[in-house]
Protein backbone atom coordinates (compact mmCIF):
# COMPACT_ATOMS: atom_id res chain seq x y z
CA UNK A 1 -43.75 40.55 -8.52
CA UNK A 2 -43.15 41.56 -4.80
CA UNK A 3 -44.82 39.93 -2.08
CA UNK A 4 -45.61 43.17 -0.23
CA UNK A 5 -47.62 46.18 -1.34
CA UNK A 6 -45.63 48.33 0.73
CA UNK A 7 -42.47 47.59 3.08
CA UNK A 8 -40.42 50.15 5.24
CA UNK A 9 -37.87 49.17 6.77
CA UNK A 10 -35.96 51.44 10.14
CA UNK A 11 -37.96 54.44 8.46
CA UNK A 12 -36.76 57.69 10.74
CA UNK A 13 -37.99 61.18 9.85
CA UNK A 14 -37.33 64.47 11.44
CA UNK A 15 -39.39 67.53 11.15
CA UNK A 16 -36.33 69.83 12.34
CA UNK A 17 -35.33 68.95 15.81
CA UNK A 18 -38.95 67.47 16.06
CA UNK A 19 -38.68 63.39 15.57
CA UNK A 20 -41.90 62.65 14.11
CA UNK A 21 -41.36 58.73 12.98
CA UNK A 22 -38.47 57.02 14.75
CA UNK A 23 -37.31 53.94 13.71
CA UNK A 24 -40.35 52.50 12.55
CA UNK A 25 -40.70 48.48 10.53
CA UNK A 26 -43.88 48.29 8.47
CA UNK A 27 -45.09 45.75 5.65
CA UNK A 28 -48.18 45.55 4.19
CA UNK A 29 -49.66 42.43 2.15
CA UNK A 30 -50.63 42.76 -1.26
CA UNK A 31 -54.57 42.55 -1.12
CA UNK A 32 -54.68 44.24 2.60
CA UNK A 33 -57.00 46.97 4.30
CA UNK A 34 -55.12 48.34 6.92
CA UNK A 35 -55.58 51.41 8.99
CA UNK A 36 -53.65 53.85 10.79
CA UNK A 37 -54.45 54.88 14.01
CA UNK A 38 -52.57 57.01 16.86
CA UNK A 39 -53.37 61.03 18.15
CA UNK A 40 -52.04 63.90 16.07
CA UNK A 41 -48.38 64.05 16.09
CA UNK A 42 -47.90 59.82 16.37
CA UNK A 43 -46.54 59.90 12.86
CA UNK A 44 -49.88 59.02 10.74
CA UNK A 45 -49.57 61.51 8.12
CA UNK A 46 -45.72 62.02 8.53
CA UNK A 47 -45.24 57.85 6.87
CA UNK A 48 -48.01 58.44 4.57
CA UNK A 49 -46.14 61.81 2.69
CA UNK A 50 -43.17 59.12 3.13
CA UNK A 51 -44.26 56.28 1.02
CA UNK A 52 -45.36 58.78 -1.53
CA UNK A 53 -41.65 60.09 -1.67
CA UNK A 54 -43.02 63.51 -0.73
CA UNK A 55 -39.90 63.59 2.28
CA UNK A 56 -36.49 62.39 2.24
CA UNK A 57 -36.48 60.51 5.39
CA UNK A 58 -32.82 60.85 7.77
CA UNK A 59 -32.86 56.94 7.43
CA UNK A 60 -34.60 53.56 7.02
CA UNK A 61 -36.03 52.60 3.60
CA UNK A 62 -39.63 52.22 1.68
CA UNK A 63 -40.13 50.33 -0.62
CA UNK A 64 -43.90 50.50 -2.60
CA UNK A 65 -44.75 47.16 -4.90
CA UNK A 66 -41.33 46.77 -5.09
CA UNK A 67 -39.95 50.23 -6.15
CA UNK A 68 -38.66 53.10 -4.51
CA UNK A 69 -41.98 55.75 -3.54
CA UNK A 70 -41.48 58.38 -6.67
CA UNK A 71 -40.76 55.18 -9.37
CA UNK A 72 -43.63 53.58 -7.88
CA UNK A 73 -45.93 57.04 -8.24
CA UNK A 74 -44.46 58.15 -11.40
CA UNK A 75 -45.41 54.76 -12.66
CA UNK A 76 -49.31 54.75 -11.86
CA UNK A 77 -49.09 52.12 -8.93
CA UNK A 78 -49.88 54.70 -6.10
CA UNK A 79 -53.04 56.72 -5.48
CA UNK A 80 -53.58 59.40 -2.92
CA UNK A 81 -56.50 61.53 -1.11
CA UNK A 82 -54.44 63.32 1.27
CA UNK A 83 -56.30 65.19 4.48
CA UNK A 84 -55.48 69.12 2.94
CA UNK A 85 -55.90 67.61 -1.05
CA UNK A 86 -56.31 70.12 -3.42
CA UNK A 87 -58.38 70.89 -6.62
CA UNK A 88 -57.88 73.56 -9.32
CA UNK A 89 -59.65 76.42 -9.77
CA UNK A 90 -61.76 77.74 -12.45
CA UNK A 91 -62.46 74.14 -14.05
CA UNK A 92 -65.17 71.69 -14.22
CA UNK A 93 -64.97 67.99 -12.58
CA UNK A 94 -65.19 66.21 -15.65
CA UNK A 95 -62.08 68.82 -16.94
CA UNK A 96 -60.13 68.02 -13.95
CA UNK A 97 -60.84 64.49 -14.01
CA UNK A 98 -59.71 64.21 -18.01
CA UNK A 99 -56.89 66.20 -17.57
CA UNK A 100 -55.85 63.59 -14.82
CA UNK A 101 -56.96 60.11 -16.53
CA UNK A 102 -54.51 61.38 -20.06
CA UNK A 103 -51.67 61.22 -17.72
CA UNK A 104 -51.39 57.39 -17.36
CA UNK A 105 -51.27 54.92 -19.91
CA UNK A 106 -54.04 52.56 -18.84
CA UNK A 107 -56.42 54.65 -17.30
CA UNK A 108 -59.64 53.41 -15.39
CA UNK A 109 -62.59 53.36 -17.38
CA UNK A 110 -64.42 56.47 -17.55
CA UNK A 111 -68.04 55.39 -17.15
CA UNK A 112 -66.73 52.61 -14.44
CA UNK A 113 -64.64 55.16 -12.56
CA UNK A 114 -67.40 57.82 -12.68
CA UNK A 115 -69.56 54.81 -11.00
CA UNK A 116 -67.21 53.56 -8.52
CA UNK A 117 -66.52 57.01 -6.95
CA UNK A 118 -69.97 58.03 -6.98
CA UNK A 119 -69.53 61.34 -8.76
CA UNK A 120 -72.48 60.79 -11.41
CA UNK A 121 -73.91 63.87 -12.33
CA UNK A 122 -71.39 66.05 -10.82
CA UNK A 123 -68.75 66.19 -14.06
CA UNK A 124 -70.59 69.13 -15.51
CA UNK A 125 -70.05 71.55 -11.72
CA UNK A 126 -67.89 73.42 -10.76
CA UNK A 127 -65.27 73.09 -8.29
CA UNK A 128 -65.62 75.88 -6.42
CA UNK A 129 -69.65 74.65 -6.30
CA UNK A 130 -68.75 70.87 -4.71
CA UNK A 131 -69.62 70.53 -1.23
CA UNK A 132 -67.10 69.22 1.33
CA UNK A 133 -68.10 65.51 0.63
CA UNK A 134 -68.22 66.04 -3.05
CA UNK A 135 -64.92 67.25 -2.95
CA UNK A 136 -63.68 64.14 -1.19
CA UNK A 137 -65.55 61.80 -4.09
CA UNK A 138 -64.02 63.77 -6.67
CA UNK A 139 -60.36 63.25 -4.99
CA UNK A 140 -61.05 59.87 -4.79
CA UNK A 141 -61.84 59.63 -8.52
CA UNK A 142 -58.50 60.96 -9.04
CA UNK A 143 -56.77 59.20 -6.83
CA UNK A 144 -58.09 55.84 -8.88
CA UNK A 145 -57.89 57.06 -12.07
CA UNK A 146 -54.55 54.79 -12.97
CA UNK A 147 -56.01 52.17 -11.50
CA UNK A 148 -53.22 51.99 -8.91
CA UNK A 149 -52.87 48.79 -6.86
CA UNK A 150 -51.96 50.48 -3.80
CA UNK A 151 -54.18 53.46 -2.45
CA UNK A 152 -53.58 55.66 0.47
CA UNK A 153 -56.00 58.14 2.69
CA UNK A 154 -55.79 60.70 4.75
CA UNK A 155 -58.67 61.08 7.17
CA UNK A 156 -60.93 60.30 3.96
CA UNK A 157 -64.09 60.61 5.40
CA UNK A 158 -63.37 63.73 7.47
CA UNK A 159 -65.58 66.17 5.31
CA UNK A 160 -68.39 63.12 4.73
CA UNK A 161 -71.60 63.27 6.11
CA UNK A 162 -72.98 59.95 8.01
CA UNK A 163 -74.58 58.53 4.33
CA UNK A 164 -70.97 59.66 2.76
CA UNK A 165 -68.98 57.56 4.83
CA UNK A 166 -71.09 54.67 4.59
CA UNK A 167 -71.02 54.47 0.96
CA UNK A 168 -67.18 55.87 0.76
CA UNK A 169 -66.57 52.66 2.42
CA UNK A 170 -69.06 50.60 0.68
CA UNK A 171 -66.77 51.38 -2.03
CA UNK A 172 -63.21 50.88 -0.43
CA UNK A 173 -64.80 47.10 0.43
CA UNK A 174 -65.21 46.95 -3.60
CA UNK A 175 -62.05 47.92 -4.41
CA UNK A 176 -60.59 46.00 -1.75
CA UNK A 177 -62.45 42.72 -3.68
CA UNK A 178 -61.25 43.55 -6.70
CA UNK A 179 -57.25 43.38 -4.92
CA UNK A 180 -56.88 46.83 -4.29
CA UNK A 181 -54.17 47.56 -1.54
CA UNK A 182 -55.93 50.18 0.90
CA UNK A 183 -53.99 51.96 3.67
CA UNK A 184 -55.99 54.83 5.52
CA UNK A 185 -55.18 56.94 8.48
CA UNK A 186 -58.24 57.68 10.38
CA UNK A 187 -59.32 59.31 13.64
CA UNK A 188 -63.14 57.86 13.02
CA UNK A 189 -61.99 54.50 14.76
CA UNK A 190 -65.67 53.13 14.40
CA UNK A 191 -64.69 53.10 11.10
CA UNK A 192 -61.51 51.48 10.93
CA UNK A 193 -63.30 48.84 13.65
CA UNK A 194 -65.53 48.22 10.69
CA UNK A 195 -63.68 48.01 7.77
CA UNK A 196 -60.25 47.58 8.44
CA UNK A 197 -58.69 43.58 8.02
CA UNK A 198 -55.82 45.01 10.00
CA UNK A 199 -54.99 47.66 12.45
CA UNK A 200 -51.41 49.57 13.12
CA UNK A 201 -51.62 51.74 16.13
CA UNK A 202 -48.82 54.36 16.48
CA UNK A 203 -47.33 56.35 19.00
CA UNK A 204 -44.68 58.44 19.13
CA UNK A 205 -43.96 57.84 15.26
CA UNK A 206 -43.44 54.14 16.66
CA UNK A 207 -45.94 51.28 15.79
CA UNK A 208 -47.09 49.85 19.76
CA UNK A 209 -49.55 47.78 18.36
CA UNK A 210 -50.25 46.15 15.00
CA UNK A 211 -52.83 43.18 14.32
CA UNK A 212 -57.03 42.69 14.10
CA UNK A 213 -58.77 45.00 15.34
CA UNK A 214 -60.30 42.02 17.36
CA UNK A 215 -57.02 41.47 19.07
CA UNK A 216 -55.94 44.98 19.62
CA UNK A 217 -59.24 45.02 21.65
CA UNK A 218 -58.67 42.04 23.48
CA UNK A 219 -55.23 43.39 24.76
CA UNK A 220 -57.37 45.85 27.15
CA UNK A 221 -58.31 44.20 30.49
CA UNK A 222 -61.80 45.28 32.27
CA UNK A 223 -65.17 45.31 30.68
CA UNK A 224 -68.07 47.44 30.53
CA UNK A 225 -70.89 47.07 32.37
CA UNK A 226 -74.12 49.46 31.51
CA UNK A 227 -77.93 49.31 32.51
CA UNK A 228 -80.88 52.18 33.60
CA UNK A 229 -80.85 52.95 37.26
CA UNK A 230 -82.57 55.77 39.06
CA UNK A 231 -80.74 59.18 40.23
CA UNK A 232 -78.93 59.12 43.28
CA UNK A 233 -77.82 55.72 43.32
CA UNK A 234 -73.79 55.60 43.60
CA UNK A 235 -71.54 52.57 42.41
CA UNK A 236 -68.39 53.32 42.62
CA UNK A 237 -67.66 51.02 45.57
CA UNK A 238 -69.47 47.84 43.76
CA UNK A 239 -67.21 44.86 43.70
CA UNK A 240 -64.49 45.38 40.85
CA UNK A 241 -65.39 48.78 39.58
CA UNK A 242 -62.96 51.19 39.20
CA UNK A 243 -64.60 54.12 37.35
CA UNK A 244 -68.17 54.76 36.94
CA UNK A 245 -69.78 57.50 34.58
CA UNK A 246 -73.62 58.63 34.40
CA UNK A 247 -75.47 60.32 31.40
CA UNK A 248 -79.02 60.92 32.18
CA UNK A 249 -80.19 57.21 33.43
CA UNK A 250 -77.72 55.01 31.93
CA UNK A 251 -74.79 53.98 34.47
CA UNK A 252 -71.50 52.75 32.68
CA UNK A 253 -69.91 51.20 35.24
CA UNK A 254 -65.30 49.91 34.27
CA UNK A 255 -64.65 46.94 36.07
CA UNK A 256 -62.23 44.33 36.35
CA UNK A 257 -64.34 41.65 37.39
CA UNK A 258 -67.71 41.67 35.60
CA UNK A 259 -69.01 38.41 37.28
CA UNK A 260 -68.64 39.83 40.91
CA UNK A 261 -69.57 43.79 40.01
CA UNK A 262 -73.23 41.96 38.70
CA UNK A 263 -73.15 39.52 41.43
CA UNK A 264 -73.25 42.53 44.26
CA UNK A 265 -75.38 45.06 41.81
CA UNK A 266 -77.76 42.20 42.24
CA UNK A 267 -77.61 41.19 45.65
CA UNK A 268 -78.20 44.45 46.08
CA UNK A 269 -81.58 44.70 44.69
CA UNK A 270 -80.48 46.91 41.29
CA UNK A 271 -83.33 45.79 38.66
CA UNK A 272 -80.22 46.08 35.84
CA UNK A 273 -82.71 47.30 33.65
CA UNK A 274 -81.57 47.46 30.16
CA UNK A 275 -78.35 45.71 30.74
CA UNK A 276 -75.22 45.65 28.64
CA UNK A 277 -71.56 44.22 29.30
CA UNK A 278 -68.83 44.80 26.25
CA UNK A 279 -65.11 44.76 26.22
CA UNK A 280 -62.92 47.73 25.78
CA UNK A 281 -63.66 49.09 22.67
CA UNK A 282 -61.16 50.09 19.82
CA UNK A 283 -61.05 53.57 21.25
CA UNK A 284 -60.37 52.39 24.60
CA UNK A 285 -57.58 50.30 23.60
CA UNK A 286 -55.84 52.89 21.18
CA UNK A 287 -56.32 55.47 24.24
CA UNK A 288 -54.54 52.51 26.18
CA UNK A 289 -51.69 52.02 24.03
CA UNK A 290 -51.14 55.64 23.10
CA UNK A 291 -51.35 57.46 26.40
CA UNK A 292 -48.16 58.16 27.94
CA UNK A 293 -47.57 56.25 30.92
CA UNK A 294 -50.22 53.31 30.25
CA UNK A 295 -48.70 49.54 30.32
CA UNK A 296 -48.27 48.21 26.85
């Protein structure tokens, strides 16, 4: 048995003279939750269609559990919920969801799949009736009916309503106990802060940052400092600041030295009421890494 869910190896794709994934190395554990991360066009979606064989890249290799992508689909190990995932027309869920499940030879549980995607009570609608985040439950349903070991997203969540994407990824830290592989490209980064054991950040259909989300973070020098202060009052000249924003009350004040930017706010007689100081956040630091120009 391979070591590696999923390994790709000089992986180079070209979307007509467009290069959308250039040369990139990637290899994910067995067990993993990692998520993709980078703006539209850094190759997210491009390496997803490419592990699922949907693409003959121009060179490199994948590899999924061992197997080239189709031998590795064709054989139950992958599941997919890609962002523009379709359903038939004209059928019921529980149809659809049959019609799927006969395909493989080992097929989840019916009652235990029904559970885990959270689609109880909705086998008897229609398609055409599901809302946008019942859609997405239903296309996760399928996406696990083989019970593949390795499962990849789209922007899953993109159709979800807050309470939707909290228990969509209630249930991806389920399947991830049970040993499921999970790979998901995102643009919710909140969520991929929360969930995510590992983080790949790409740009330019290169990978410019790959590790905890922790330590993607850390990478980003300057903190945040934030507290109430009345109108009128200007900081941009404070000791270490370098960018200060105002929405109604609250100042957020970027600075490179935190101890002397509160050292002359209070010296200066500012009450700092409601005070907060954080590091960059994950959004910050993907913004970092992916904006042309910044240091990396």
């Amino acid at each position: 048995m391979p070591a590696n869910a999923l390994d790709i190896d000089g992986l180079t794709v070209r979307h007509g003279d467009v290069l959308a994934v250039d040369a990139l190395d990637l290899h994910i554990g067995r067990g993993e939750t990692v998520a993709l991360l980078g703006p539209n066009g850094a190759g997210k979606s491009t390496t997803v269609s490419a592990v699922l064989g949907l693409l003959r890249p121009a060179a490199g290799t994948v590899r999924v559990l061992g197997r080239a992508p189709a031998d590795a689909v064709r054989a139950g190990g992958v599941g997919a919920m890609l962002q523009h995932g379709g359903l038939p027309g004209e059928a019921r869920v529980g149809e659809v969801l049959h019609l799927v499940r006969r395909s493989y030879a080992d097929p989840w549980p019916l009652d235990d799949l029904v559970a885990t995607a959270g689609i109880a009570g909705l086998l008897g609608r229609d398609v055409e009736a599901l809302s946008g985040g019942q859609r997405q439950r239903v296309l996760l349903a399928l996406a696990l009916a083989g019970q593949p070991p390795l499962l990849l997203l789209d922007e899953p969540t993109s159709a979800m309503d807050v309470e939707g994407r909290r228990a969509f990824w209630a249930t991806m830290r389920e399947l991830a106990a049970r040993g499921t592989t999970v790979v998901f490209a995102t643009h919710h980064l909140e969520e991929a802060d929360a969930v995510a054991d590992r983080v790949v950040v790409l740009a330019g259909g290169r990978v410019v940052a790959d590790g905890p989300s922790a330590g993607i973070r850390s990478a980003v020098a300057g903190r945040t400092v934030r507290f109430t202060a009345p109108d009128g009052a200007a900081f941009d000249r404070v000791p270490g600041v370098v960018g200060a924003d105002r929405l109604g009350g609250t100042v957020a004040l970027a600075t490179t030295d935190v101890e002397a930017t509160l050292r002359a706010l209070l010296a200066g007689g500012v009450p700092l009421t409601d005070l907060e100081v954080r590091g960059a956040s994950l959004e910050d630091a993907v913004l970092s890494l992916t904006t042309p120009g910044a240091t990396r």
